[in-house]
PDB file of N, CA and C in Angstrom:
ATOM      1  N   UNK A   1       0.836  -1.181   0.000  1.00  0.00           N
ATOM      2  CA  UNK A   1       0.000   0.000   0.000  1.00  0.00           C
ATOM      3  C   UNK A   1       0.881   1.244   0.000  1.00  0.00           C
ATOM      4  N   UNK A   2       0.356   1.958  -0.664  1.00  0.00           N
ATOM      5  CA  UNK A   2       1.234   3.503  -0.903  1.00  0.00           C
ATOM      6  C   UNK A   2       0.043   4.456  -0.147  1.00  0.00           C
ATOM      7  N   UNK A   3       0.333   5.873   0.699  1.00  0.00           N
ATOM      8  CA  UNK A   3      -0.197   6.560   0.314  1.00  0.00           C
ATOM      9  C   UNK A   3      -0.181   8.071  -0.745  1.00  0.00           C
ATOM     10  N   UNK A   4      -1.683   8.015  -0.945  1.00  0.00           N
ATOM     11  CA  UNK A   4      -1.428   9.333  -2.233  1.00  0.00           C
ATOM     12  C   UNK A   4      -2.429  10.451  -2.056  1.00  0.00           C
ATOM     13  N   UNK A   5      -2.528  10.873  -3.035  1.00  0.00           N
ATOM     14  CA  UNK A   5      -3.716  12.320  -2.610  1.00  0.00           C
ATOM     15  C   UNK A   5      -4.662  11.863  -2.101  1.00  0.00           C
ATOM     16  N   UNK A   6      -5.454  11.010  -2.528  1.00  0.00           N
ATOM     17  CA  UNK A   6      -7.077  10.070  -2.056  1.00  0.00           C
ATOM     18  C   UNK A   6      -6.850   9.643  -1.025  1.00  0.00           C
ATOM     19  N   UNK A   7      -5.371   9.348  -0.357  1.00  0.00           N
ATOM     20  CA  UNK A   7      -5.569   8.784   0.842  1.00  0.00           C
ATOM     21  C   UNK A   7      -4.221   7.486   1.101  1.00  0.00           C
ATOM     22  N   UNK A   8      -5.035   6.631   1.586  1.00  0.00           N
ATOM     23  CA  UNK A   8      -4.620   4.842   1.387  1.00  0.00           C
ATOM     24  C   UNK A   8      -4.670   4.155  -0.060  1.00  0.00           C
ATOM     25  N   UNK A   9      -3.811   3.886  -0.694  1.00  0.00           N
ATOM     26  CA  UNK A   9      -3.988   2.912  -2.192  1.00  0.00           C
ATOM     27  C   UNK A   9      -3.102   1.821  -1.933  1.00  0.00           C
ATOM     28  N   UNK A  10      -4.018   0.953  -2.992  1.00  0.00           N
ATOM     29  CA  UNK A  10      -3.480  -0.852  -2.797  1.00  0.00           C
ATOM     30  C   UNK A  10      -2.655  -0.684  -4.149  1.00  0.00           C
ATOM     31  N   UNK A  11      -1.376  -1.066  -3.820  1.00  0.00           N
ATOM     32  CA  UNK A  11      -1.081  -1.069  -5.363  1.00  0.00           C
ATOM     33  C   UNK A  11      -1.582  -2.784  -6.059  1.00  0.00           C
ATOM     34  N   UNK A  12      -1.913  -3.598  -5.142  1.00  0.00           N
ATOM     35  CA  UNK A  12      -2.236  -4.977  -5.648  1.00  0.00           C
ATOM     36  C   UNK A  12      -3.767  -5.338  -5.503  1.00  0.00           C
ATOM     37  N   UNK A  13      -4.638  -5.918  -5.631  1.00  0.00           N
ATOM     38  CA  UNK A  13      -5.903  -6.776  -5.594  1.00  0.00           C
ATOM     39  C   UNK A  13      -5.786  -7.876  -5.416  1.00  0.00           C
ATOM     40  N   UNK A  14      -6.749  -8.419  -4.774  1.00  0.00           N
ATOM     41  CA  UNK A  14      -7.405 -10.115  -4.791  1.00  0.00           C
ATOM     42  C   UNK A  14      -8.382 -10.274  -5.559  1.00  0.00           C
ATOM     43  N   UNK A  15      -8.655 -10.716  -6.177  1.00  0.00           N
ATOM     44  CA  UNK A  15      -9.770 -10.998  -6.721  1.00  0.00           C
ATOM     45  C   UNK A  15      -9.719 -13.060  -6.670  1.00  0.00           C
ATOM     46  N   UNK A  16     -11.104 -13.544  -7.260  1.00  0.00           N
ATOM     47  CA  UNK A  16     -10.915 -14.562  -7.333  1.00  0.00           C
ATOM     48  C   UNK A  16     -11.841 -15.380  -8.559  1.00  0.00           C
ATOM     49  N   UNK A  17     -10.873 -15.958  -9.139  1.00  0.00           N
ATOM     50  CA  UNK A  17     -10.835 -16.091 -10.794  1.00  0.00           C
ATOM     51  C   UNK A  17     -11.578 -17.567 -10.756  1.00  0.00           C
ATOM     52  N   UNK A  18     -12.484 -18.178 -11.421  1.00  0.00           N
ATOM     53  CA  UNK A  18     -12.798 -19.254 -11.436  1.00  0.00           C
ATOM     54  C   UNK A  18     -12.551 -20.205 -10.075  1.00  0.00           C
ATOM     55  N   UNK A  19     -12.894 -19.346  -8.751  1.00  0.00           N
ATOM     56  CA  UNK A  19     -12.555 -19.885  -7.686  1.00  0.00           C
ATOM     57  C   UNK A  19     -11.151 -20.078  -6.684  1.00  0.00           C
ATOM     58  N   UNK A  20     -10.438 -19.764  -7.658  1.00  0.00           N
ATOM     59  CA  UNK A  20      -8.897 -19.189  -7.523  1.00  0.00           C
ATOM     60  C   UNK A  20      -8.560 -17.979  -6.908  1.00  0.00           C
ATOM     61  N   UNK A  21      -7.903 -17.941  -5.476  1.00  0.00           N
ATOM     62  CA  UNK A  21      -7.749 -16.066  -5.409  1.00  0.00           C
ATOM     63  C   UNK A  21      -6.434 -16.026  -5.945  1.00  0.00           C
ATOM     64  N   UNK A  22      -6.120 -14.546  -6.838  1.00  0.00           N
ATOM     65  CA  UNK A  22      -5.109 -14.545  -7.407  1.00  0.00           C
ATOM     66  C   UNK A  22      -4.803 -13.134  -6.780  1.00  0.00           C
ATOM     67  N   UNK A  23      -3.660 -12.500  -6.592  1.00  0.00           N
ATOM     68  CA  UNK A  23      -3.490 -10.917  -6.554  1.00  0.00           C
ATOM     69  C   UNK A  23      -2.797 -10.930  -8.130  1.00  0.00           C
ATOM     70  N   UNK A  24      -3.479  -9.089  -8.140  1.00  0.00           N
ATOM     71  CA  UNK A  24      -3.276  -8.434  -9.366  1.00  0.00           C
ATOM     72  C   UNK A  24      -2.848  -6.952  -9.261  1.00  0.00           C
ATOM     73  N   UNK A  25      -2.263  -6.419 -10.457  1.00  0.00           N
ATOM     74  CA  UNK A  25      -2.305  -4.565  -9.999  1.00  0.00           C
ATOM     75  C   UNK A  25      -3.531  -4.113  -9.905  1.00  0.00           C
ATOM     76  N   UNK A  26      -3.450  -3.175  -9.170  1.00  0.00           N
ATOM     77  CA  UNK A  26      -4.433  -2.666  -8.731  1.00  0.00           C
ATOM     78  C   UNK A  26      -5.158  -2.395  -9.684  1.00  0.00           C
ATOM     79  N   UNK A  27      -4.524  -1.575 -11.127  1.00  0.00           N
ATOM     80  CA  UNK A  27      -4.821  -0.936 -12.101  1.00  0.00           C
ATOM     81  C   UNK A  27      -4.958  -2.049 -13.366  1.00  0.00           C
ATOM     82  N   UNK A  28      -5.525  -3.528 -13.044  1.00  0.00           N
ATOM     83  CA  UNK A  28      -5.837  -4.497 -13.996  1.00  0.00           C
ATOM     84  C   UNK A  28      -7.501  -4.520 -14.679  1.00  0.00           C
ATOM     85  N   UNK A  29      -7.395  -3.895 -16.119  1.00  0.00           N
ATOM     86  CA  UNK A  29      -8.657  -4.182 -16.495  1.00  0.00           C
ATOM     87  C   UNK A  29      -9.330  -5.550 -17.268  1.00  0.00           C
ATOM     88  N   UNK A  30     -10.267  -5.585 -17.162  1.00  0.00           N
ATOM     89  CA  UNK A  30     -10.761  -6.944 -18.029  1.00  0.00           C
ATOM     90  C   UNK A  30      -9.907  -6.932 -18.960  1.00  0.00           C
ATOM     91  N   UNK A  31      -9.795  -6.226 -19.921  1.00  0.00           N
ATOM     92  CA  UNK A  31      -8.778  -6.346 -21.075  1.00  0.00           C
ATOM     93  C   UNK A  31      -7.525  -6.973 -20.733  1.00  0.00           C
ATOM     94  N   UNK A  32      -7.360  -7.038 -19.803  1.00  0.00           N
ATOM     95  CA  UNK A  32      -5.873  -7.286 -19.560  1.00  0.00           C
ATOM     96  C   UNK A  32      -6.110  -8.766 -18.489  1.00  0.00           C
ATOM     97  N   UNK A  33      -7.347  -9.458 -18.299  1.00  0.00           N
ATOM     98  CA  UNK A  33      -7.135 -10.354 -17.898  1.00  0.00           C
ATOM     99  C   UNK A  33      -7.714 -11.540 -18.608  1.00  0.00           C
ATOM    100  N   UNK A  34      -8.416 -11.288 -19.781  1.00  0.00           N
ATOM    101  CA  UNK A  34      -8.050 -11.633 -20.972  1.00  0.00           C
ATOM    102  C   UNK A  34      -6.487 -12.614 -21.322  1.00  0.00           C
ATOM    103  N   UNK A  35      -5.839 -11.899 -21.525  1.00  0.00           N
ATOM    104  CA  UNK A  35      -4.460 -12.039 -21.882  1.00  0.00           C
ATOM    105  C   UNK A  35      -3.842 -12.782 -20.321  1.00  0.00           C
ATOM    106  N   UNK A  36      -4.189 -12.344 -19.326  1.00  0.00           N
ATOM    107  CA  UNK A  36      -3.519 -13.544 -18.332  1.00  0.00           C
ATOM    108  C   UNK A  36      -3.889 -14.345 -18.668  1.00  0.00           C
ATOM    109  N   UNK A  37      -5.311 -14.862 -18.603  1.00  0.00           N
ATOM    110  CA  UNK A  37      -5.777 -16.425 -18.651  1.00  0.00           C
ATOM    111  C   UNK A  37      -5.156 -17.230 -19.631  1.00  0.00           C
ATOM    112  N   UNK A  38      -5.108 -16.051 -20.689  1.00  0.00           N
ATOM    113  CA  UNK A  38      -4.868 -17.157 -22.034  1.00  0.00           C
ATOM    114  C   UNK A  38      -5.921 -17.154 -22.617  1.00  0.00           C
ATOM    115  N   UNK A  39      -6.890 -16.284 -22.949  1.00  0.00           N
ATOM    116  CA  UNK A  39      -8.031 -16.668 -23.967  1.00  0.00           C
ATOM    117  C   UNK A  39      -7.990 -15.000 -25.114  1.00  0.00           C
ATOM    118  N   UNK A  40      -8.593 -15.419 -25.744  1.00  0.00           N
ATOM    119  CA  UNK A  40      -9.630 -14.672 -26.934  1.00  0.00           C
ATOM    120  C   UNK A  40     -10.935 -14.066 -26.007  1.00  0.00           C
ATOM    121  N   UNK A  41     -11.216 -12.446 -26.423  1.00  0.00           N
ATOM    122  CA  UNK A  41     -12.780 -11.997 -26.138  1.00  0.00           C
ATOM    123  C   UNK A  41     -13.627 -12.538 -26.747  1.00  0.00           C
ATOM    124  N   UNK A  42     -13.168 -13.708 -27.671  1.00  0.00           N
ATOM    125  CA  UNK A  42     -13.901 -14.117 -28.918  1.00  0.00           C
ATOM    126  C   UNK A  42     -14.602 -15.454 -28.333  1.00  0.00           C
ATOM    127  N   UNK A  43     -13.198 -16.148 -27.194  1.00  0.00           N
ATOM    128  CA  UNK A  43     -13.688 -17.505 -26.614  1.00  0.00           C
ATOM    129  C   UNK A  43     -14.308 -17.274 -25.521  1.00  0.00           C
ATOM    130  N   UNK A  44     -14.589 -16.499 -24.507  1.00  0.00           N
ATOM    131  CA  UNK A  44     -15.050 -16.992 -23.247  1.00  0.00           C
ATOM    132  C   UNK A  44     -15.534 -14.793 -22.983  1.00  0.00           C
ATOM    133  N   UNK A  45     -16.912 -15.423 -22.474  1.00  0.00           N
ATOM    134  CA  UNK A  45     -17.211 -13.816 -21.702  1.00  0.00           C
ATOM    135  C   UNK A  45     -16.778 -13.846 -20.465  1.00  0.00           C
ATOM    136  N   UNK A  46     -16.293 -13.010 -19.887  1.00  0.00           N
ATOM    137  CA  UNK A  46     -15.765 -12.753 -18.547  1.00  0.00           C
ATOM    138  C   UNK A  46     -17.216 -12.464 -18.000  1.00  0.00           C
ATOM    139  N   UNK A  47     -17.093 -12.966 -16.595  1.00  0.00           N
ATOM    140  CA  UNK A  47     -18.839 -11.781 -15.344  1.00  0.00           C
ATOM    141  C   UNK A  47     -17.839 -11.422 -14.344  1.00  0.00           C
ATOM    142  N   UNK A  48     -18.090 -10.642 -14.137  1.00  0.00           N
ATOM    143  CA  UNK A  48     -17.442  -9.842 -12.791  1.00  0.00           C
ATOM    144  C   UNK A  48     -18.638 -10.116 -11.705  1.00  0.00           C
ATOM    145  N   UNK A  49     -18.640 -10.254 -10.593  1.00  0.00           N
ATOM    146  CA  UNK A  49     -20.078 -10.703  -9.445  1.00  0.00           C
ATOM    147  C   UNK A  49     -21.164 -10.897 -10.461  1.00  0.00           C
ATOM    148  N   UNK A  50     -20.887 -11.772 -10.963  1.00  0.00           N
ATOM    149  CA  UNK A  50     -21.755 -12.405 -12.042  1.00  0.00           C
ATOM    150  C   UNK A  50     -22.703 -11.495 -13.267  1.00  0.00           C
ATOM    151  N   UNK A  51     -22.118 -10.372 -13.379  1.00  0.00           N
ATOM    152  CA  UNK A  51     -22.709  -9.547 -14.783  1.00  0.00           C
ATOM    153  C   UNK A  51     -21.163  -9.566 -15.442  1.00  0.00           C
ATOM    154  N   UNK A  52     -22.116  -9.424 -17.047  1.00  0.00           N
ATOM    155  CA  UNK A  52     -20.878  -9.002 -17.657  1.00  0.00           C
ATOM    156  C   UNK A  52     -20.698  -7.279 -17.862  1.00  0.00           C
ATOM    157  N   UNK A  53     -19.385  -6.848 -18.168  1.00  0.00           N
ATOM    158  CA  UNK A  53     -18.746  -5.788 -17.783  1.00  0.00           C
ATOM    159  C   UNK A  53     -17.833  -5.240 -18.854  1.00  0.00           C
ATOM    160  N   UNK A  54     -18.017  -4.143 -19.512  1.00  0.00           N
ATOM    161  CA  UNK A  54     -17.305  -3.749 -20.482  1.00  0.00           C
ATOM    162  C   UNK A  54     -15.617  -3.794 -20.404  1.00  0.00           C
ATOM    163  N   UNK A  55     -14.558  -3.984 -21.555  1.00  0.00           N
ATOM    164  CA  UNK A  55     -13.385  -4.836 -21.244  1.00  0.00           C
ATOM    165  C   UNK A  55     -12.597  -3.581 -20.834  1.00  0.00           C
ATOM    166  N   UNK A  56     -13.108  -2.479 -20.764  1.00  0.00           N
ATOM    167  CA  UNK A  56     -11.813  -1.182 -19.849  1.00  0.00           C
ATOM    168  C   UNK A  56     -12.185  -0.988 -19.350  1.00  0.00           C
ATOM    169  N   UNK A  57     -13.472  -1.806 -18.529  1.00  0.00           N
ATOM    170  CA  UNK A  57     -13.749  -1.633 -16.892  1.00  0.00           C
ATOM    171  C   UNK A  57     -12.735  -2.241 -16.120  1.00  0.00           C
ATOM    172  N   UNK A  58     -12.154  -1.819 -14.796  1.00  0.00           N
ATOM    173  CA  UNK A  58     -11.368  -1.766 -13.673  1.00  0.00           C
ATOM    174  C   UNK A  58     -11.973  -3.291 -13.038  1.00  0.00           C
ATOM    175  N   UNK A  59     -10.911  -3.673 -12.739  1.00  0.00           N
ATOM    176  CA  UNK A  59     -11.471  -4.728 -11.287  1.00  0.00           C
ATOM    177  C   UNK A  59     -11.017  -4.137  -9.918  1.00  0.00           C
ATOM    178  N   UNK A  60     -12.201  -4.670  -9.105  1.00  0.00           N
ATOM    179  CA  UNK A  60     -11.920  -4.037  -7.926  1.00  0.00           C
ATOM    180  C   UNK A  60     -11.381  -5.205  -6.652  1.00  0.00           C
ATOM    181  N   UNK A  61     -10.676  -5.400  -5.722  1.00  0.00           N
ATOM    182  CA  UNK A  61     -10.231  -5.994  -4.172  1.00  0.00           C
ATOM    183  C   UNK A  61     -11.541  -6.489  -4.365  1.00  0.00           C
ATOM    184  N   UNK A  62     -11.384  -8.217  -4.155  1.00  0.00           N
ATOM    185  CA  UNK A  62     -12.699  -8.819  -4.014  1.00  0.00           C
ATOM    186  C   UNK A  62     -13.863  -9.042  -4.789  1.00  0.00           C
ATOM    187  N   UNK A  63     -13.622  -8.682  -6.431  1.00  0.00           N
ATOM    188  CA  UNK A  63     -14.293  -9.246  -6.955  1.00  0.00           C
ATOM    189  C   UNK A  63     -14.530 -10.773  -7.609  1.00  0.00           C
ATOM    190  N   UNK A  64     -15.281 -11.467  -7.738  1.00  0.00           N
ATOM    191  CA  UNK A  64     -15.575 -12.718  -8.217  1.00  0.00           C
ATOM    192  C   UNK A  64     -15.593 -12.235  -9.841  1.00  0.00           C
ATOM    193  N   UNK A  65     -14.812 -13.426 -10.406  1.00  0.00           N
ATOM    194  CA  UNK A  65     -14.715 -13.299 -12.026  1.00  0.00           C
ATOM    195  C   UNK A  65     -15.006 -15.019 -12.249  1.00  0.00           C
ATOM    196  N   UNK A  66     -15.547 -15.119 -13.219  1.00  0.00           N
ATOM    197  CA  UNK A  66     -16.037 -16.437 -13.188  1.00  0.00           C
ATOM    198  C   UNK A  66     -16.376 -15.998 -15.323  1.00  0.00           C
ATOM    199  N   UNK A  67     -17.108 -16.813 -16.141  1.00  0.00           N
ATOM    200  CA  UNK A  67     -16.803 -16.688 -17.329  1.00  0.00           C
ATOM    201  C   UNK A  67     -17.219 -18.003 -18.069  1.00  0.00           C
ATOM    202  N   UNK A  68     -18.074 -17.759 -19.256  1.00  0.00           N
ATOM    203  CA  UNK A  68     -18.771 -18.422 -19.916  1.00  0.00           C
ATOM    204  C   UNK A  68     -18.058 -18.725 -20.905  1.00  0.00           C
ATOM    205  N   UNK A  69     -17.907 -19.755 -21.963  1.00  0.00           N
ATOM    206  CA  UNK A  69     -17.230 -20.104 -22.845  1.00  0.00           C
ATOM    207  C   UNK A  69     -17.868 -19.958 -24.295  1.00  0.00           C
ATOM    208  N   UNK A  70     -18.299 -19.212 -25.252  1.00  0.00           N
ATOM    209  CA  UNK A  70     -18.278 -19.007 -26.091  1.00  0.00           C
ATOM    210  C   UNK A  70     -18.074 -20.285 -27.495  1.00  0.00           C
ATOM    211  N   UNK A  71     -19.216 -21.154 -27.837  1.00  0.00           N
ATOM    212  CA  UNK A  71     -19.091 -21.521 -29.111  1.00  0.00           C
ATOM    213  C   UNK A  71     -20.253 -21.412 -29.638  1.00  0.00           C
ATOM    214  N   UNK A  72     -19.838 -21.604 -31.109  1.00  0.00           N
ATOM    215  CA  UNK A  72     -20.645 -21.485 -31.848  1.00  0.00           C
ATOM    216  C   UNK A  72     -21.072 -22.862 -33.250  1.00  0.00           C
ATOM    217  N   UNK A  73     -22.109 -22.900 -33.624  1.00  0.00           N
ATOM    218  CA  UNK A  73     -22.684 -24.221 -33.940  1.00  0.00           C
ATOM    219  C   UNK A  73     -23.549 -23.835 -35.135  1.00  0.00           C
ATOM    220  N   UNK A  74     -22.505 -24.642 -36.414  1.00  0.00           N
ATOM    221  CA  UNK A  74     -24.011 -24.210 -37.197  1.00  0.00           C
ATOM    222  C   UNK A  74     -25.179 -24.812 -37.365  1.00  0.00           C
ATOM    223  N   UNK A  75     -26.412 -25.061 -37.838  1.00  0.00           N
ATOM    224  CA  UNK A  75     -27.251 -25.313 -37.790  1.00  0.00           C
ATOM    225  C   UNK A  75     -27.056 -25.975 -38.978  1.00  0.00           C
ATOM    226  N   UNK A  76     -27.460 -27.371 -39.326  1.00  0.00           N
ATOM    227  CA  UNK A  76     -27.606 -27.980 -40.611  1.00  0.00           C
ATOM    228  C   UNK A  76     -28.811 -27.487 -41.706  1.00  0.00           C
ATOM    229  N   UNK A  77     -27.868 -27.899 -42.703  1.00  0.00           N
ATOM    230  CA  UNK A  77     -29.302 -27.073 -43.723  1.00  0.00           C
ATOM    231  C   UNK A  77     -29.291 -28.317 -45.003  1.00  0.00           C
ATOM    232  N   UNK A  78     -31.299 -28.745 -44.801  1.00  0.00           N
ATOM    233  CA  UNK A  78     -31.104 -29.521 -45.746  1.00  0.00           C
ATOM    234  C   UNK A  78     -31.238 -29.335 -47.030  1.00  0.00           C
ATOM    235  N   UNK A  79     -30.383 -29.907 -47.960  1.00  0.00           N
ATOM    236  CA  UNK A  79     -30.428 -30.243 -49.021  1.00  0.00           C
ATOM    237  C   UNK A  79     -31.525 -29.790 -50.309  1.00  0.00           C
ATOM    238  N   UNK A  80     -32.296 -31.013 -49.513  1.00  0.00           N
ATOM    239  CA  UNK A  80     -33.747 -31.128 -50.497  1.00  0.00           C
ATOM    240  C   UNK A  80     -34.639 -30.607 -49.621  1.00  0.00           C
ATOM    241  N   UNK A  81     -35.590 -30.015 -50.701  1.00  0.00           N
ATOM    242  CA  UNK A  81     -36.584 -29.327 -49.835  1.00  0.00           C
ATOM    243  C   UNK A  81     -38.050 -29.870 -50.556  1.00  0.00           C
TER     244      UNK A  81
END
């Protein structure tokens, strides 16, 4: 913890990732935890306390991140009609 103009600041977080507590910078956005996990915005939606959350939203000390997996399926198309 540093302090600064606002006061008390964490430079780290807890949060807890698929049940996992992990610390993070303080200043970690969805976008950027993305790229920890290892996925694509394309493969899996992130929820923050279970909504989803635009990807340069902030995480905050103590949030739950948990995350849906993303596929897609085409639909067969017949032939003869």
């Amino acid at each position: 913890m540093y302090i600064g103009i606002k006061g008390i600041m964490r430079k780290t977080i807890k949060v807890s990732i698929g049940g996992e507590e992990r610390t993070l910078p303080a200043n970690t956005q969805l976008s950027d935890l993305y790229k920890i996990l290892g996925f694509s915005k394309w493969e899996i939606l992130l929820l923050v306390n279970g909504k989803p959350r635009s990807d340069d939203s902030y995480l905050e000390d103590g949030d739950l991140v948990t995350w849906l997996r993303i596929t897609l399926h085409e639909s067969p198309v017949s032939e003869s009609r």
